[in-house]
N, C-alpha and C. Protein backbone atom coordinates (compact mmCIF):
# COMPACT_ATOMS: atom_id res chain seq x y z
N UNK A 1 43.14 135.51 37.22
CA UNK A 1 43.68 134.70 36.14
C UNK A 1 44.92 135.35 35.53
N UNK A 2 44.91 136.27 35.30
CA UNK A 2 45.79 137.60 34.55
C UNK A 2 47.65 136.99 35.75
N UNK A 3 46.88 137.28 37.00
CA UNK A 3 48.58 136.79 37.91
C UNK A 3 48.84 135.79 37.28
N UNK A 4 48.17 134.64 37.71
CA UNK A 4 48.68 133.35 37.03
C UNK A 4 49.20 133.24 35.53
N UNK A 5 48.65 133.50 34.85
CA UNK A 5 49.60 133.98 33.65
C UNK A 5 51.03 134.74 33.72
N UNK A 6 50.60 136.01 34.59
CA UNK A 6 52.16 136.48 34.63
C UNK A 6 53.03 135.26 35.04
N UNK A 7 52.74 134.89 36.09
CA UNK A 7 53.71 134.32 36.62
C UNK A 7 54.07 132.98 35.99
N UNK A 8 53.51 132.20 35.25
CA UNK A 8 53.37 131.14 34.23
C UNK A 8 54.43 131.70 33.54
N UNK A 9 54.38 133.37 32.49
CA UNK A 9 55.24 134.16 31.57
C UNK A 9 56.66 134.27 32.19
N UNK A 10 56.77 134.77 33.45
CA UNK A 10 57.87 135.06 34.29
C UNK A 10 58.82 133.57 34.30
N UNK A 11 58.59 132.46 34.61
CA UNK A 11 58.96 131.13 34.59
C UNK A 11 59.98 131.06 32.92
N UNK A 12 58.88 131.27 31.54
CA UNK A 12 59.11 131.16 30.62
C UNK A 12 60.24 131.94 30.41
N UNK A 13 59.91 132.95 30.48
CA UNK A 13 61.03 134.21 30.31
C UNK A 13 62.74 133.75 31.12
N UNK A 14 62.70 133.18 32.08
CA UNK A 14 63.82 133.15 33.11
C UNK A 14 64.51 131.80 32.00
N UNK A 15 63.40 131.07 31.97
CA UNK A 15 63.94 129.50 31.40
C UNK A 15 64.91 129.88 29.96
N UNK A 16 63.53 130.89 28.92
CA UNK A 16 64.10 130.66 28.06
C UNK A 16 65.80 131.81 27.86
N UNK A 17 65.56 132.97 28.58
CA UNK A 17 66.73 133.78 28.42
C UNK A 17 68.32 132.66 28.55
N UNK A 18 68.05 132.36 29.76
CA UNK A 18 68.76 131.04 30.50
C UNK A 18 69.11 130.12 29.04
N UNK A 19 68.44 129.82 28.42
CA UNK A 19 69.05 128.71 27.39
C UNK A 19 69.16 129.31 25.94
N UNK A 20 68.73 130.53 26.26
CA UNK A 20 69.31 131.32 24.99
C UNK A 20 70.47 131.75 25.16
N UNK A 21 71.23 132.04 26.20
CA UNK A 21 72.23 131.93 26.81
C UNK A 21 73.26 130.68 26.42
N UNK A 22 72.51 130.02 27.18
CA UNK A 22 73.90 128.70 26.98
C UNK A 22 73.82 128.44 25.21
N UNK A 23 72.60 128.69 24.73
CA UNK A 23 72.78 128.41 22.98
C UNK A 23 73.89 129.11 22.61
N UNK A 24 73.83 130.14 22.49
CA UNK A 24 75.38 131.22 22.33
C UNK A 24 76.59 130.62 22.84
N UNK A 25 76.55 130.12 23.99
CA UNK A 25 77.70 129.60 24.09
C UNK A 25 78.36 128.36 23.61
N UNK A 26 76.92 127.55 23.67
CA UNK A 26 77.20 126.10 22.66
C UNK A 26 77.80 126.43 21.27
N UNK A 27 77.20 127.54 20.71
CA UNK A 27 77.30 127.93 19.19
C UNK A 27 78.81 128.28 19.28
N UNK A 28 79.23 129.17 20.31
CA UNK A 28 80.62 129.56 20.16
C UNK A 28 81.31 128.38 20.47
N UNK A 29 81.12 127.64 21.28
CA UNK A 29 82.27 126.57 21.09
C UNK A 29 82.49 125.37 20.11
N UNK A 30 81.12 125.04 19.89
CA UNK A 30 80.94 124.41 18.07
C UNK A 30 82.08 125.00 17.02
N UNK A 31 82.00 126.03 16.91
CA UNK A 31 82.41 126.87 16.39
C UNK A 31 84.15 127.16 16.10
N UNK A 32 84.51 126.70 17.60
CA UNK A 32 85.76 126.59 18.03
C UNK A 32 86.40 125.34 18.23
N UNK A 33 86.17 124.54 17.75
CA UNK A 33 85.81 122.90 18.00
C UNK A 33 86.58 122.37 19.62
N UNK A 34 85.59 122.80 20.46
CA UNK A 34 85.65 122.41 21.46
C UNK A 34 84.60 121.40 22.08
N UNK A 35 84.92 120.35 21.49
CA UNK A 35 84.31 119.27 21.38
C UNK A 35 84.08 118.41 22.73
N UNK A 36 84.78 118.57 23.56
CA UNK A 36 83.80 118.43 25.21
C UNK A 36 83.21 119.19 25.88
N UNK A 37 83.20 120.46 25.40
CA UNK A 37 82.21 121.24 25.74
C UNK A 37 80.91 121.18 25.17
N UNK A 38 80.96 121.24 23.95
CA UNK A 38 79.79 120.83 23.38
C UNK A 38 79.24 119.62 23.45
N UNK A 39 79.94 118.58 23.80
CA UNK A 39 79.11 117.28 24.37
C UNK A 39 78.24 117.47 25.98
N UNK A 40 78.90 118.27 26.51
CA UNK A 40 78.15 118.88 27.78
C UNK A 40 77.18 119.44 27.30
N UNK A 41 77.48 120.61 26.78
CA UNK A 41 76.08 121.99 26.60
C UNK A 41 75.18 121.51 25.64
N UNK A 42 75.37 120.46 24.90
CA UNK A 42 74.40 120.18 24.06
C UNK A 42 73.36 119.83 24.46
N UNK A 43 73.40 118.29 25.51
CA UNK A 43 72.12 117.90 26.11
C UNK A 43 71.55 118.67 27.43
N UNK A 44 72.11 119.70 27.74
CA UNK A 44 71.96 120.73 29.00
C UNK A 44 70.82 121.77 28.33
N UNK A 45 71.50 122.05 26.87
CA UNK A 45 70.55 123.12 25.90
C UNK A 45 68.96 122.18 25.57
N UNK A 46 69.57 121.07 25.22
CA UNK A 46 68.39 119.98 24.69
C UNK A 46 67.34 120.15 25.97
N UNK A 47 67.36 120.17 27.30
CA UNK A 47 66.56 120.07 27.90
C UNK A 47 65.96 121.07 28.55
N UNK A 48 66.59 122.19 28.02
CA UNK A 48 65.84 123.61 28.25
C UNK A 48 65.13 124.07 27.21
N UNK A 49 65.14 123.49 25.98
CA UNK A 49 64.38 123.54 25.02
C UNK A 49 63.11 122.34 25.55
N UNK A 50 63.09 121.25 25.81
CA UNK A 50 61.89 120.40 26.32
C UNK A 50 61.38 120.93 27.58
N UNK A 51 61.98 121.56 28.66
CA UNK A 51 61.80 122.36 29.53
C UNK A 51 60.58 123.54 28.92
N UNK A 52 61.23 124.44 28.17
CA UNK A 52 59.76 125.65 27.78
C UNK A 52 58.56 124.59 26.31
N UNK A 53 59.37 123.83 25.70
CA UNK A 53 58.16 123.38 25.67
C UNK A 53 57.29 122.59 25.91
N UNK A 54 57.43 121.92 27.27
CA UNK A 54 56.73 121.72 28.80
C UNK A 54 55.84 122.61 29.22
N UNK A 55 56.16 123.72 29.45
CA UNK A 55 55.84 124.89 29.88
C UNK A 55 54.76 125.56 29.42
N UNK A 56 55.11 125.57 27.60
CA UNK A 56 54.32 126.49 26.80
C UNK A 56 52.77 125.37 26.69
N UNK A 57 53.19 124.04 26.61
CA UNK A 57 52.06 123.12 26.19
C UNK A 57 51.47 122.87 27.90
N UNK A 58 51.78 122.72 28.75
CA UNK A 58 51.18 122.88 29.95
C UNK A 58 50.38 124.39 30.17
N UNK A 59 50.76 125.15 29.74
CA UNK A 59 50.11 126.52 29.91
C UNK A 59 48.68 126.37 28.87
N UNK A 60 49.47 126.09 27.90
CA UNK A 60 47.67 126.18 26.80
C UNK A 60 46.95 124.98 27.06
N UNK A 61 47.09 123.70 27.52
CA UNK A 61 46.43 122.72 28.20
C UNK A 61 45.36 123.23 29.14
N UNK A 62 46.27 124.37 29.98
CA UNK A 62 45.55 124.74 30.89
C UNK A 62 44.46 126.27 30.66
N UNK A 63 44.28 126.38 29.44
CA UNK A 63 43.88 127.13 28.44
C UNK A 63 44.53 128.77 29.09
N UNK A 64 45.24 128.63 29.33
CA UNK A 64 45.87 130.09 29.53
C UNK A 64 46.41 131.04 28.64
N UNK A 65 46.67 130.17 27.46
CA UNK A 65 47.02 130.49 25.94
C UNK A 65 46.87 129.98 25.26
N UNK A 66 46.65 130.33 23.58
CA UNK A 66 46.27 128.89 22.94
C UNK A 66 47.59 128.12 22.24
N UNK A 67 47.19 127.02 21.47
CA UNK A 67 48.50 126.18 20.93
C UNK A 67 49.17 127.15 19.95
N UNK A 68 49.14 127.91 19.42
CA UNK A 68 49.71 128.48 18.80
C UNK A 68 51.50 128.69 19.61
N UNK A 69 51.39 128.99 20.77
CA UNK A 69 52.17 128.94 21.28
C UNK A 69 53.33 128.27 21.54
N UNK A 70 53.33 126.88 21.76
CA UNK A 70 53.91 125.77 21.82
C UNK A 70 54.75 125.17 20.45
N UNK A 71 53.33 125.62 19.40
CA UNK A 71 53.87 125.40 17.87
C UNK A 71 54.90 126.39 17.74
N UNK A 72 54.98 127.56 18.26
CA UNK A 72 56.37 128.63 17.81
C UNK A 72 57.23 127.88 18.33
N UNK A 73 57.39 127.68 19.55
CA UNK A 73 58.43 127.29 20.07
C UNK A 73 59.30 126.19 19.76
N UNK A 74 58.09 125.11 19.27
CA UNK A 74 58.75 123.88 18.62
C UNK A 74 59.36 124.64 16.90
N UNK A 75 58.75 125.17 16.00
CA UNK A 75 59.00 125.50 15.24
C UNK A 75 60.73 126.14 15.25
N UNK A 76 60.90 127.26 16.13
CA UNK A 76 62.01 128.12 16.03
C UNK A 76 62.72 127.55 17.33
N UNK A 77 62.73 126.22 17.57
CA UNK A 77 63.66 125.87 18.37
C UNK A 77 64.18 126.09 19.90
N UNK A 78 62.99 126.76 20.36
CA UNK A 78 62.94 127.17 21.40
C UNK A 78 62.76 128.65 21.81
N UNK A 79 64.23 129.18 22.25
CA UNK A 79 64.30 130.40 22.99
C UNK A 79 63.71 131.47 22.07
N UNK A 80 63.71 131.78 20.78
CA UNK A 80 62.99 132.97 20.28
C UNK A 80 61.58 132.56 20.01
N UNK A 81 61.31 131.62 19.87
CA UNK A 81 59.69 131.47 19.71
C UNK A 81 59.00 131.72 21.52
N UNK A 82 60.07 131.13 22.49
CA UNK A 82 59.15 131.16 23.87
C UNK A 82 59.27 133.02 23.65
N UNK A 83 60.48 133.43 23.70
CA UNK A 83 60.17 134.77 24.32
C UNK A 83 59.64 135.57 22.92
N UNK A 84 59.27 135.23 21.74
CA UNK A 84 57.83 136.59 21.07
C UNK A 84 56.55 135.92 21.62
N UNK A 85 56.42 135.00 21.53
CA UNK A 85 54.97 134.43 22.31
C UNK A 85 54.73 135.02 23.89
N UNK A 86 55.66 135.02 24.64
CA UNK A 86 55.59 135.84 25.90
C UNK A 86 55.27 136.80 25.93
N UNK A 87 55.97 137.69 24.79
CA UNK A 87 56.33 139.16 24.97
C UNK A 87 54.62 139.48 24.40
N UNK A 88 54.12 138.50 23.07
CA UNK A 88 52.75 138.92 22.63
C UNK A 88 51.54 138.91 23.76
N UNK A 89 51.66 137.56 24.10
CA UNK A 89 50.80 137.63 25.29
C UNK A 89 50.33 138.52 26.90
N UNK A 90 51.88 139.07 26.42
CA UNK A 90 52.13 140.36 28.14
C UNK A 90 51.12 141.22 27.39
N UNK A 91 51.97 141.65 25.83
CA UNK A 91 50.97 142.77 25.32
C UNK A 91 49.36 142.91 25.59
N UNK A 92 49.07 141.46 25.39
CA UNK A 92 47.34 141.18 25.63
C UNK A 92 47.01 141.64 26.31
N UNK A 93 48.08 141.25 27.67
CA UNK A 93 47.40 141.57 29.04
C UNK A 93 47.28 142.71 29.29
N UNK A 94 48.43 143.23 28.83
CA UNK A 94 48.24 144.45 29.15
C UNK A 94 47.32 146.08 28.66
N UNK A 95 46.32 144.77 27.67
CA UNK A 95 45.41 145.89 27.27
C UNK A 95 45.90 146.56 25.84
């Protein structure tokens, strides 16, 4: 059970770094009013945020974690709620 989790975590982790990523960059060009860029990266970001929390609510569905999880993520918008919920849950595992 413990693999499957990692590898469930590993998924999360790739997704959310990945759109914590492009958030930074959305933010910098907001910022810069580069206003076709941000019509791009916006709904690209939008769906890497529904992407992990896909992920996080498919995982505790599948009771691998509980909802608590899913609620961070929706709460803090994605990328920092997926990766402390990850990072807590490695801790678990790891004893």
């Amino acid at each position: 059970m413990s693999d499957r989790v990692r590898r469930q975590l590993d998924i999360i982790r790739v997704v959310a770094v990945s759109d914590a990523v492009l958030l930074v960059v959305l933010v910098a060009c907001a910022l810069t009013d580069r206003e076709a860029a941000v019509s791009v990266l916006g709904p690209i970001h939008g769906v890497g945020f529904l992407a992990l929390l896909f992920l996080c609510v498919r995982g505790a569905g599948e009771r691998l974690w509980g909802w608590w999880f899913p609620a961070v993520v929706l709460v803090t918008a994605g990328p920092p709620g997926s990766l402390i919920g990850e990072l807590r849950i490695r801790r678990t595992l790891d004893g």
